[in-house]
N, C-alpha and C. Protein backbone atom coordinates (compact mmCIF):
# COMPACT_ATOMS: atom_id res chain seq x y z
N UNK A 1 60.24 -110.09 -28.53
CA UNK A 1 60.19 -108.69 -28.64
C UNK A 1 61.44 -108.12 -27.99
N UNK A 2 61.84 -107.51 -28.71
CA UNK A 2 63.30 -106.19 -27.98
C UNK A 2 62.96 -105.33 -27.84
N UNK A 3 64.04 -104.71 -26.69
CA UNK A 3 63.55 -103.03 -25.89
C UNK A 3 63.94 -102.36 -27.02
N UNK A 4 64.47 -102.62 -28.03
CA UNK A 4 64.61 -101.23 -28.89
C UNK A 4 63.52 -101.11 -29.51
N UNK A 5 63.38 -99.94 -29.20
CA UNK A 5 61.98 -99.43 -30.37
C UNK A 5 62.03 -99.10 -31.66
N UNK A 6 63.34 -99.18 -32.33
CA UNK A 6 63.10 -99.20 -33.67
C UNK A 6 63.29 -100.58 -34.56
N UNK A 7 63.26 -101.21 -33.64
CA UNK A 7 63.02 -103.13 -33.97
C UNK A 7 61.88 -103.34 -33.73
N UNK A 8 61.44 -104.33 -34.83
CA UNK A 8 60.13 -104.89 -34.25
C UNK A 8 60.02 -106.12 -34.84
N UNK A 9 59.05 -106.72 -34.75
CA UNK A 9 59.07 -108.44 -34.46
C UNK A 9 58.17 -108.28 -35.90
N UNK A 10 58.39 -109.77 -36.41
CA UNK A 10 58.15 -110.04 -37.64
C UNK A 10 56.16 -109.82 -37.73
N UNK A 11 55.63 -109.10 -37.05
CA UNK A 11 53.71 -109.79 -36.33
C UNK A 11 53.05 -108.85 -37.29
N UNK A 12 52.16 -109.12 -36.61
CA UNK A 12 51.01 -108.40 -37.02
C UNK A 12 51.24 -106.81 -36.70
N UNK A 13 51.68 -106.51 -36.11
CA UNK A 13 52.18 -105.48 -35.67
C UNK A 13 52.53 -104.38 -36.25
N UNK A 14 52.36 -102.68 -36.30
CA UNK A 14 52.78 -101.96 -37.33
C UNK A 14 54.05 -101.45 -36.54
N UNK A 15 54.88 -100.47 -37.09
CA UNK A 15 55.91 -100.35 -36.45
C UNK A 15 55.70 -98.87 -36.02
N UNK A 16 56.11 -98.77 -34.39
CA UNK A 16 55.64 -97.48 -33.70
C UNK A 16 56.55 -95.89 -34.82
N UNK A 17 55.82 -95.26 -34.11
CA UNK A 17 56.44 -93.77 -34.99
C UNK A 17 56.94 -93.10 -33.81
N UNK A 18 57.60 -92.49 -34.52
CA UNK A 18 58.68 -91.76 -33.16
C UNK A 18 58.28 -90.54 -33.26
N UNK A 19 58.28 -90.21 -31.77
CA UNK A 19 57.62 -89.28 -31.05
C UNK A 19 58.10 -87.82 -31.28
N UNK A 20 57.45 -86.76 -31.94
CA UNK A 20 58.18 -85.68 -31.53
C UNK A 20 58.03 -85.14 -30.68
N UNK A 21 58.46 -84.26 -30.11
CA UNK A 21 58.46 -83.24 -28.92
C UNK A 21 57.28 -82.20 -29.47
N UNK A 22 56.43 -82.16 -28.59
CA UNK A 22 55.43 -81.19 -29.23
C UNK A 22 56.34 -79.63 -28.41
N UNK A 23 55.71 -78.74 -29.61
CA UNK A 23 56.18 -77.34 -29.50
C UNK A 23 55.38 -76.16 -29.68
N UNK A 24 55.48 -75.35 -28.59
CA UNK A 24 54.09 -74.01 -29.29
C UNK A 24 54.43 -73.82 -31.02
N UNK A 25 53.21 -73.44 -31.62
CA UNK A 25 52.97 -73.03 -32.89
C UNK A 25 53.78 -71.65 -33.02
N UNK A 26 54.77 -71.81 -33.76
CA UNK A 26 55.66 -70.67 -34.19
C UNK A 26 55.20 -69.80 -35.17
N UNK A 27 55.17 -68.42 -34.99
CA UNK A 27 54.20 -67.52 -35.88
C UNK A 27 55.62 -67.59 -37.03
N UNK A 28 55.54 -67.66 -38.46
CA UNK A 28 56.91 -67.34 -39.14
C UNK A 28 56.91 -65.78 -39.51
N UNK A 29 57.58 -65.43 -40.13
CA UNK A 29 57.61 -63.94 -40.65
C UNK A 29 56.97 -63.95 -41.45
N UNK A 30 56.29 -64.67 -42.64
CA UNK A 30 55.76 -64.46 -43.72
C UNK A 30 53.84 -64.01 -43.47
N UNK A 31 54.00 -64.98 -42.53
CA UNK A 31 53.01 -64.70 -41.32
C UNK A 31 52.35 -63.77 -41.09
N UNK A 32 53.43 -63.02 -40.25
CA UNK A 32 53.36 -61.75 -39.73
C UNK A 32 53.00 -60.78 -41.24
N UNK A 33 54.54 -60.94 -41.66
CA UNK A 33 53.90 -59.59 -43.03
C UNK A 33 52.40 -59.74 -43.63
N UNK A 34 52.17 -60.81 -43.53
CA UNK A 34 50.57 -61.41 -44.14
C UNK A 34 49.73 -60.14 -43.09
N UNK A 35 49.95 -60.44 -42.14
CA UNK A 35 48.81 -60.11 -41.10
C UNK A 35 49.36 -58.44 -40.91
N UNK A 36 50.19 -58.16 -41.12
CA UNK A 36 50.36 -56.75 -41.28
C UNK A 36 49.81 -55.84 -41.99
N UNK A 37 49.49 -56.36 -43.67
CA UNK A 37 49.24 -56.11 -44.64
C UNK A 37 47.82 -55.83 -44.80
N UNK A 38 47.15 -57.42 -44.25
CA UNK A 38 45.85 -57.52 -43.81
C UNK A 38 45.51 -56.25 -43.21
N UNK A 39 46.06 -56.10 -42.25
CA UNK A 39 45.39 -54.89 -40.82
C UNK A 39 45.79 -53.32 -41.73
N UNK A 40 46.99 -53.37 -42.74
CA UNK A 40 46.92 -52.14 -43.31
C UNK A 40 45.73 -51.83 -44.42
N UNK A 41 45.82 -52.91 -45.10
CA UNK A 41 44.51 -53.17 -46.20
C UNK A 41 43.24 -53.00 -45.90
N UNK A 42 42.88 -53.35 -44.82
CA UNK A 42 41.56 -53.16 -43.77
C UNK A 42 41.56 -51.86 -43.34
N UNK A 43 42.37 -51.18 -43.08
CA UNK A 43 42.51 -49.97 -42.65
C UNK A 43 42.40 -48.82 -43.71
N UNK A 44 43.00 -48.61 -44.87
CA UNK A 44 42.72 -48.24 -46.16
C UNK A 44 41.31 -48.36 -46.27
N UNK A 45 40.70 -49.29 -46.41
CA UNK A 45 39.37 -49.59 -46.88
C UNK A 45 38.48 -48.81 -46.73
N UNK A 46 38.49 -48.99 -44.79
CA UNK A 46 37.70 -48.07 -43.82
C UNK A 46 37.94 -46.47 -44.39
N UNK A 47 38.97 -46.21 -44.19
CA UNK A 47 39.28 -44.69 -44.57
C UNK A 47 38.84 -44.58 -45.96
N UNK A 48 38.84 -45.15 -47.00
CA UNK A 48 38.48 -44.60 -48.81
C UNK A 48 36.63 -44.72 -48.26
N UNK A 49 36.05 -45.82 -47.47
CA UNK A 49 34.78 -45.38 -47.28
C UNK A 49 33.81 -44.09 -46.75
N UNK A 50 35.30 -44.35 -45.61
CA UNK A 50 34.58 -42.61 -44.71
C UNK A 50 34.43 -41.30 -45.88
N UNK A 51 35.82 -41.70 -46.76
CA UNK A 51 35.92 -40.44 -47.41
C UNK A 51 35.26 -40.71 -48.65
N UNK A 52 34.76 -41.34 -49.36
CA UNK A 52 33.77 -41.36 -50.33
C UNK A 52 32.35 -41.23 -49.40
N UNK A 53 31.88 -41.70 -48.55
CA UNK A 53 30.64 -40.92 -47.83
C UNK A 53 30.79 -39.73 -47.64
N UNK A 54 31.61 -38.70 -47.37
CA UNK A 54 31.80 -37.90 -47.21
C UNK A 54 32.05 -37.17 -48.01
N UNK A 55 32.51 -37.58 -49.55
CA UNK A 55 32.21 -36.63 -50.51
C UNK A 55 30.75 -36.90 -51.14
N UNK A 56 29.86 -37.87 -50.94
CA UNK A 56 28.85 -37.82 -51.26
C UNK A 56 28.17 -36.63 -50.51
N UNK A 57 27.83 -36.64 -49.33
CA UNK A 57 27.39 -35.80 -48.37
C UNK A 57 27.79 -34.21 -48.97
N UNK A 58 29.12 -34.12 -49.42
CA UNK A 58 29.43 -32.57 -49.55
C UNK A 58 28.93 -32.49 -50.85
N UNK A 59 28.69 -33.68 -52.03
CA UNK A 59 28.35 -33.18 -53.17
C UNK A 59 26.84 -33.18 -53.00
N UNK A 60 26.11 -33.37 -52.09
CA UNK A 60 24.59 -33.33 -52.11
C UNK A 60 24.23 -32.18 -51.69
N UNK A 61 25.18 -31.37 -50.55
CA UNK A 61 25.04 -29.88 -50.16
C UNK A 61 25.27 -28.85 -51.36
N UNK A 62 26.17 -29.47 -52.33
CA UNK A 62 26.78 -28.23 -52.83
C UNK A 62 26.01 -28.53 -53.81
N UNK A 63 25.31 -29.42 -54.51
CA UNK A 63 23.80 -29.08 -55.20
C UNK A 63 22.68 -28.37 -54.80
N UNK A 64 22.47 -28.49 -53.58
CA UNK A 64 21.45 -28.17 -53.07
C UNK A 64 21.76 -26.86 -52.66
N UNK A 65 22.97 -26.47 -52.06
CA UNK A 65 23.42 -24.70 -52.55
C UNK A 65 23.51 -24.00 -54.15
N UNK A 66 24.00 -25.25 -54.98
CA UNK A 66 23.69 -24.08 -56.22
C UNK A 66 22.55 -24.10 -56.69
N UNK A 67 21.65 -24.90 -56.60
CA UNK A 67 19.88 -24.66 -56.82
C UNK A 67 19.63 -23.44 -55.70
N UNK A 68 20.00 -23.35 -54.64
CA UNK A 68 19.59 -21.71 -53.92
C UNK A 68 20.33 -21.08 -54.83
N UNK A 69 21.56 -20.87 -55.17
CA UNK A 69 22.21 -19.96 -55.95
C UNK A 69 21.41 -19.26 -57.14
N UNK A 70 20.96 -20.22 -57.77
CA UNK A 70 20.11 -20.41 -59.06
C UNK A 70 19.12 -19.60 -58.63
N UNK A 71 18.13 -19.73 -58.10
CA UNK A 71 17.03 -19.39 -57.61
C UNK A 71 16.89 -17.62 -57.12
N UNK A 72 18.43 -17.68 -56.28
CA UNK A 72 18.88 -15.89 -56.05
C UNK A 72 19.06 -15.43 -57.21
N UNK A 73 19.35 -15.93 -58.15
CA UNK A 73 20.25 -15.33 -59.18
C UNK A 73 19.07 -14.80 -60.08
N UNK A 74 17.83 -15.52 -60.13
CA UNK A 74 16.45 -15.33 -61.37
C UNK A 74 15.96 -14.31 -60.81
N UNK A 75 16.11 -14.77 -59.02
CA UNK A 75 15.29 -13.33 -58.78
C UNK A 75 15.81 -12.14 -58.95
N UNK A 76 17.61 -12.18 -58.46
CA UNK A 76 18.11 -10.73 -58.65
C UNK A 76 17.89 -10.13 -60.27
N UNK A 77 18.01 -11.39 -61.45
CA UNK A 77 17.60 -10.20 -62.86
C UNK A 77 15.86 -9.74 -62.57
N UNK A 78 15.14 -10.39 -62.27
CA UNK A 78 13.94 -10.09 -62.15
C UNK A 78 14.09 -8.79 -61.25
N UNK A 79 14.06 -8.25 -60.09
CA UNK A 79 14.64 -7.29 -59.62
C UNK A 79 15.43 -5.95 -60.27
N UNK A 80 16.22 -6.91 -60.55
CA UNK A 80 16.88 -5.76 -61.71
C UNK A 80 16.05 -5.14 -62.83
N UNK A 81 15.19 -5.77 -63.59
CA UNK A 81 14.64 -5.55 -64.44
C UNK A 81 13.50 -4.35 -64.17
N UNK A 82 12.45 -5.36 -62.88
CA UNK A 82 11.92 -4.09 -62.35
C UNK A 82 12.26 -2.97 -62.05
N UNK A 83 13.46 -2.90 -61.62
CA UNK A 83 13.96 -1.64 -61.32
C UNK A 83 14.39 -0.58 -62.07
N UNK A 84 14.88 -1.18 -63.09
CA UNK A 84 14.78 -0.40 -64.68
C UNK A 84 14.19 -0.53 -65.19
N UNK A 85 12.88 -0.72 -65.35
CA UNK A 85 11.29 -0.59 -65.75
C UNK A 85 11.00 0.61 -64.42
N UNK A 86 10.77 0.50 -63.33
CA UNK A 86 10.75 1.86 -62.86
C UNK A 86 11.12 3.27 -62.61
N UNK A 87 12.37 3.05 -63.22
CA UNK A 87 13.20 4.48 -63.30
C UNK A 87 13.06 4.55 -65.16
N UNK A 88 12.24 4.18 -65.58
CA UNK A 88 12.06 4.56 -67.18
C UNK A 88 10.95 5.04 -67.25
N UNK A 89 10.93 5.87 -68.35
CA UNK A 89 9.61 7.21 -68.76
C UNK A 89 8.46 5.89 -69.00
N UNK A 90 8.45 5.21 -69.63
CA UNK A 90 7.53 4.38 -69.84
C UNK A 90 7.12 4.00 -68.40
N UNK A 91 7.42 3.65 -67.23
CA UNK A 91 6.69 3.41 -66.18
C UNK A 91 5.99 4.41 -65.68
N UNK A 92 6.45 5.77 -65.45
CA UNK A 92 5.82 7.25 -65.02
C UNK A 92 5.04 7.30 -66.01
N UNK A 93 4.70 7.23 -67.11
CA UNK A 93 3.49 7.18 -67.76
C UNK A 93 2.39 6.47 -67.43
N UNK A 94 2.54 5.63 -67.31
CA UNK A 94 1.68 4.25 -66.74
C UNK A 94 1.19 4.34 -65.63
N UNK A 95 1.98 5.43 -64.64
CA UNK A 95 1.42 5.37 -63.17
C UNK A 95 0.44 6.59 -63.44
N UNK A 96 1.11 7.57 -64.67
CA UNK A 96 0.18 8.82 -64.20
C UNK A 96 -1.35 8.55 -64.90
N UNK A 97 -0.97 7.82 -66.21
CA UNK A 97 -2.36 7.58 -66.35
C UNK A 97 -3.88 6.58 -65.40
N UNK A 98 -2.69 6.03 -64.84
CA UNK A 98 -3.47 4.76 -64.03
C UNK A 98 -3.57 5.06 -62.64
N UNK A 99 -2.70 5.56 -62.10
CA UNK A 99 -3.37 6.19 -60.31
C UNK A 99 -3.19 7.18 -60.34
N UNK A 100 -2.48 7.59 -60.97
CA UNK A 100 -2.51 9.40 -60.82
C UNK A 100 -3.89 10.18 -61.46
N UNK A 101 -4.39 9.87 -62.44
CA UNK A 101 -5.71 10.48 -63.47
C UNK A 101 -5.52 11.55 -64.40
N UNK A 102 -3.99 11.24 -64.59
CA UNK A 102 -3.36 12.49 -65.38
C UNK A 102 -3.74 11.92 -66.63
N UNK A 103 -3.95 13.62 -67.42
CA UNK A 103 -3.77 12.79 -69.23
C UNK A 103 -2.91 14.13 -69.71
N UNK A 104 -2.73 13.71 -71.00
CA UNK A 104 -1.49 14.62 -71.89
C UNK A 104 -2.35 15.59 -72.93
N UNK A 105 -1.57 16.76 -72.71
CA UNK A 105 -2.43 17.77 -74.02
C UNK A 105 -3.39 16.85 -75.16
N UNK A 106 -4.22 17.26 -75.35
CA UNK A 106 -5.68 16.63 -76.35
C UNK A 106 -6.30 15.38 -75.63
N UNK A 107 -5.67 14.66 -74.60
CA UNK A 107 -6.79 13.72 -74.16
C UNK A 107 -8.04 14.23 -73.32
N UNK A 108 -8.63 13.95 -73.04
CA UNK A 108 -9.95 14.24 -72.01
C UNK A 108 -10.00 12.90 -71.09
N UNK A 109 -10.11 13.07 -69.93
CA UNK A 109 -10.05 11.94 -68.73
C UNK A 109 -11.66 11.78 -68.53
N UNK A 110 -12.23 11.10 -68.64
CA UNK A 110 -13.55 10.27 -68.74
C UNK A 110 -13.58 9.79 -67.45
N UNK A 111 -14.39 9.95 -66.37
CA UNK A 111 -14.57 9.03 -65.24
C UNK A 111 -16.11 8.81 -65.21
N UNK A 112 -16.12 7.54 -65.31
CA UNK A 112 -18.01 6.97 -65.51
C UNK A 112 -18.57 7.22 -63.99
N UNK A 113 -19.37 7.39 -64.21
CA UNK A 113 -20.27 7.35 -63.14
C UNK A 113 -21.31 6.72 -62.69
N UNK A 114 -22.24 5.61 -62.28
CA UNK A 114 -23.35 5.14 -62.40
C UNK A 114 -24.49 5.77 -62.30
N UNK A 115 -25.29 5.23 -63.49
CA UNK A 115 -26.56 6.50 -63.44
C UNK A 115 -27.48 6.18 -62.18
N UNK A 116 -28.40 6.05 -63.04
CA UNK A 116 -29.96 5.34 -62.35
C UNK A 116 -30.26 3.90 -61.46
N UNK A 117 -29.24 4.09 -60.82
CA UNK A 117 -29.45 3.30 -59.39
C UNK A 117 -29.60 3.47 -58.39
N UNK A 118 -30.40 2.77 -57.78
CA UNK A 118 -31.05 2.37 -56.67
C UNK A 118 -30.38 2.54 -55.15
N UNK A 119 -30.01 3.13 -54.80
CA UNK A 119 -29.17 3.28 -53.71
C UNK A 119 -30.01 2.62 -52.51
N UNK A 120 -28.96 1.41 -51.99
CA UNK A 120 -29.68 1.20 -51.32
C UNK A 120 -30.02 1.49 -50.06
N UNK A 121 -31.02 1.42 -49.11
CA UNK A 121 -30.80 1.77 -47.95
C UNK A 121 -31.24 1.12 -47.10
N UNK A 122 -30.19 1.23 -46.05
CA UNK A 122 -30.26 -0.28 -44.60
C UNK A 122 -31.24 0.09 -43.47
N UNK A 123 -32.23 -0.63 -43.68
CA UNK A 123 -33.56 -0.89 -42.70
C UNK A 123 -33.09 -0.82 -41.49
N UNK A 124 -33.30 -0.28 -40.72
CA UNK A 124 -33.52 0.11 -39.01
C UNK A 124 -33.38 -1.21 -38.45
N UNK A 125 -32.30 -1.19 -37.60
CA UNK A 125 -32.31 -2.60 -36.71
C UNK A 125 -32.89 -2.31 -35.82
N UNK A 126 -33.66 -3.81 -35.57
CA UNK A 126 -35.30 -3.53 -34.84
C UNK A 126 -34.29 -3.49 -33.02
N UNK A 127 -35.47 -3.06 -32.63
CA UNK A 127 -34.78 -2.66 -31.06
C UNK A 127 -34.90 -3.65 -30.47
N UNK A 128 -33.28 -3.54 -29.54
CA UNK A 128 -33.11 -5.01 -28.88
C UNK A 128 -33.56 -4.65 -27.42
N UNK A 129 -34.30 -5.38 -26.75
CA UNK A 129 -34.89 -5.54 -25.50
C UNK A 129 -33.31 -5.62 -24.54
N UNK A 130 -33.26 -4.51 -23.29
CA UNK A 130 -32.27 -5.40 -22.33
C UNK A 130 -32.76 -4.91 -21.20
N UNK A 131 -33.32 -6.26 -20.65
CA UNK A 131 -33.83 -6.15 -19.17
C UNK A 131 -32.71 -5.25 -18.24
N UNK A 132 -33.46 -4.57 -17.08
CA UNK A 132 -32.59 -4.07 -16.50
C UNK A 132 -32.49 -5.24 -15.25
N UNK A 133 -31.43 -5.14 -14.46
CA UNK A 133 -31.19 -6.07 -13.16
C UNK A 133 -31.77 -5.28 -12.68
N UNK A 134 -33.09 -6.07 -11.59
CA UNK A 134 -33.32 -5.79 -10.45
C UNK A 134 -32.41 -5.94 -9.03
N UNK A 135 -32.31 -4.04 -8.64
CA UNK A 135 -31.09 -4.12 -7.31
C UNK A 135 -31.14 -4.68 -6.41
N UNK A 136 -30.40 -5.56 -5.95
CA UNK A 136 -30.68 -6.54 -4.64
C UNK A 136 -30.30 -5.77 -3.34
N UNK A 137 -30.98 -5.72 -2.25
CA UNK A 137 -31.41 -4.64 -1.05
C UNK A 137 -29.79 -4.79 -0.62
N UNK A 138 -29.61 -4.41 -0.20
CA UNK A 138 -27.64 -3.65 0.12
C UNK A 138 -27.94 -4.73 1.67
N UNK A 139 -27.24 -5.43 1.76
CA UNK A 139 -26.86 -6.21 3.60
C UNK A 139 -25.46 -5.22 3.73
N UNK A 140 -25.26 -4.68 4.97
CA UNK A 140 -24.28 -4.61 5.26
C UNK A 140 -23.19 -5.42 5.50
N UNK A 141 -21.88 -5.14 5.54
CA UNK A 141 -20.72 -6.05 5.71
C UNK A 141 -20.38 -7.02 6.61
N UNK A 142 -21.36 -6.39 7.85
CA UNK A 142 -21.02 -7.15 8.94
C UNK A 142 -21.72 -8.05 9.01
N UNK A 143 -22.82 -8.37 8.43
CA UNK A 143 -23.46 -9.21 8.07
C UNK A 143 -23.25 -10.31 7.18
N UNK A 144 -22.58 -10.05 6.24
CA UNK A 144 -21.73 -10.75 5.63
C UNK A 144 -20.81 -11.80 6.12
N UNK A 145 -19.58 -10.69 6.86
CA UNK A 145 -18.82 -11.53 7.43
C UNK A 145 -19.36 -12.36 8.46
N UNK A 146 -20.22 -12.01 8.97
CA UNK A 146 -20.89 -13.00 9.93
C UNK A 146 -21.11 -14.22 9.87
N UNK A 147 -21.89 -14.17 8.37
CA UNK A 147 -22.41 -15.92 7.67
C UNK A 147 -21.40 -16.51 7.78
N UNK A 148 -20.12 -15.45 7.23
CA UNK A 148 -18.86 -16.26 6.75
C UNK A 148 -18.86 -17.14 7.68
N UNK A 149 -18.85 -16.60 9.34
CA UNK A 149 -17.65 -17.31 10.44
C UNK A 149 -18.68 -18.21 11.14
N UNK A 150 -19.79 -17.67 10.96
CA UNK A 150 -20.57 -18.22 11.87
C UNK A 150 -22.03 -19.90 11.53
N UNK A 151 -22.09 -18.93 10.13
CA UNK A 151 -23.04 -19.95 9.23
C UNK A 151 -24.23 -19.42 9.63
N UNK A 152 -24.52 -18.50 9.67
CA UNK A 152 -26.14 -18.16 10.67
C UNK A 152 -26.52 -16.69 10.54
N UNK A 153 -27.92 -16.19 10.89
CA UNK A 153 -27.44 -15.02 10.89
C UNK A 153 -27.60 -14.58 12.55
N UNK A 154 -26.97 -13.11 12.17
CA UNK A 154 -26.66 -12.85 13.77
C UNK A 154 -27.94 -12.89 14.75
N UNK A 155 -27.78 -12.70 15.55
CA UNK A 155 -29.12 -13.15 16.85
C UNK A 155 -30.15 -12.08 16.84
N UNK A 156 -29.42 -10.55 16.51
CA UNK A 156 -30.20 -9.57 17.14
C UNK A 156 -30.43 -8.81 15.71
């Protein structure tokens, strides 16, 4: 066997590999732009999501405002309508015949009356009993306060 290591003896032997120098892992540029791209692409993403949630959200309000819209809008012709149904001769007719009791040259106003009935009349509510309280004999005060302090009554 010889010290050179790129000789080797006829054996069984495989022939050694030469050693490199190990070295930190070098990022290359292509690398980098990769991972740039990545973090911009990722970033895009996030933002087209926020903002498509967010036009969902505004298009669910702004339905749900023009159904109120809608809804103001039936009532204001309805409104309207009434209101020009009340400032028209045809409504003052209608009121005078119907709460007022007015009628127009040649009608006659008819109000029925009920004949032959029975009017009835409400039976006497029977008399209610109310005991009076019997007055309990007047103790004076000092007597009173006495029990209070003392528990007893006074001696004399």
């Amino acid at each position: 066997m010889t010290d050179d290591p790129l000789t080797f003896d006829s054996g069984d032997e495989t022939p050694p590999l030469p050693r490199r120098r190990e070295r930190p892992q070098q990022i290359s540029s292509v690398q980098i732009v990769f991972a740039l791209l990545l973090s911009i692409g990722l970033l895009l993403v996030i933002n087209f999501s926020g903002r498509i949630a967010r036009g969902q959200q505004m298009e669910a309000e702004r339905q749900r405002l023009q159904a109120t819209i809608d809804v103001l809008e039936r009532e204001k012709l309805e409104l309207l309508r009434a209101r020009d149904y009340a400032a028209s001769d045809a409504s003052v007719e209608e009121w005078a015949h119907r709460e007022a009791k007015m009628v127009r040259d040649g009608e006659v106003l008819v109000i029925p009356i009920p004949g032959n009935l029975a009017v009835p009349t409400a039976a006497p509510p029977p008399p209610v009993y109310i005991p009076t309280p019997v007055p309990e004999p007047a103790i004076p005060n000092w007597h009173l306060w006495w029990n209070l302090f003392f528990d007893g009554e006074p001696p004399f």
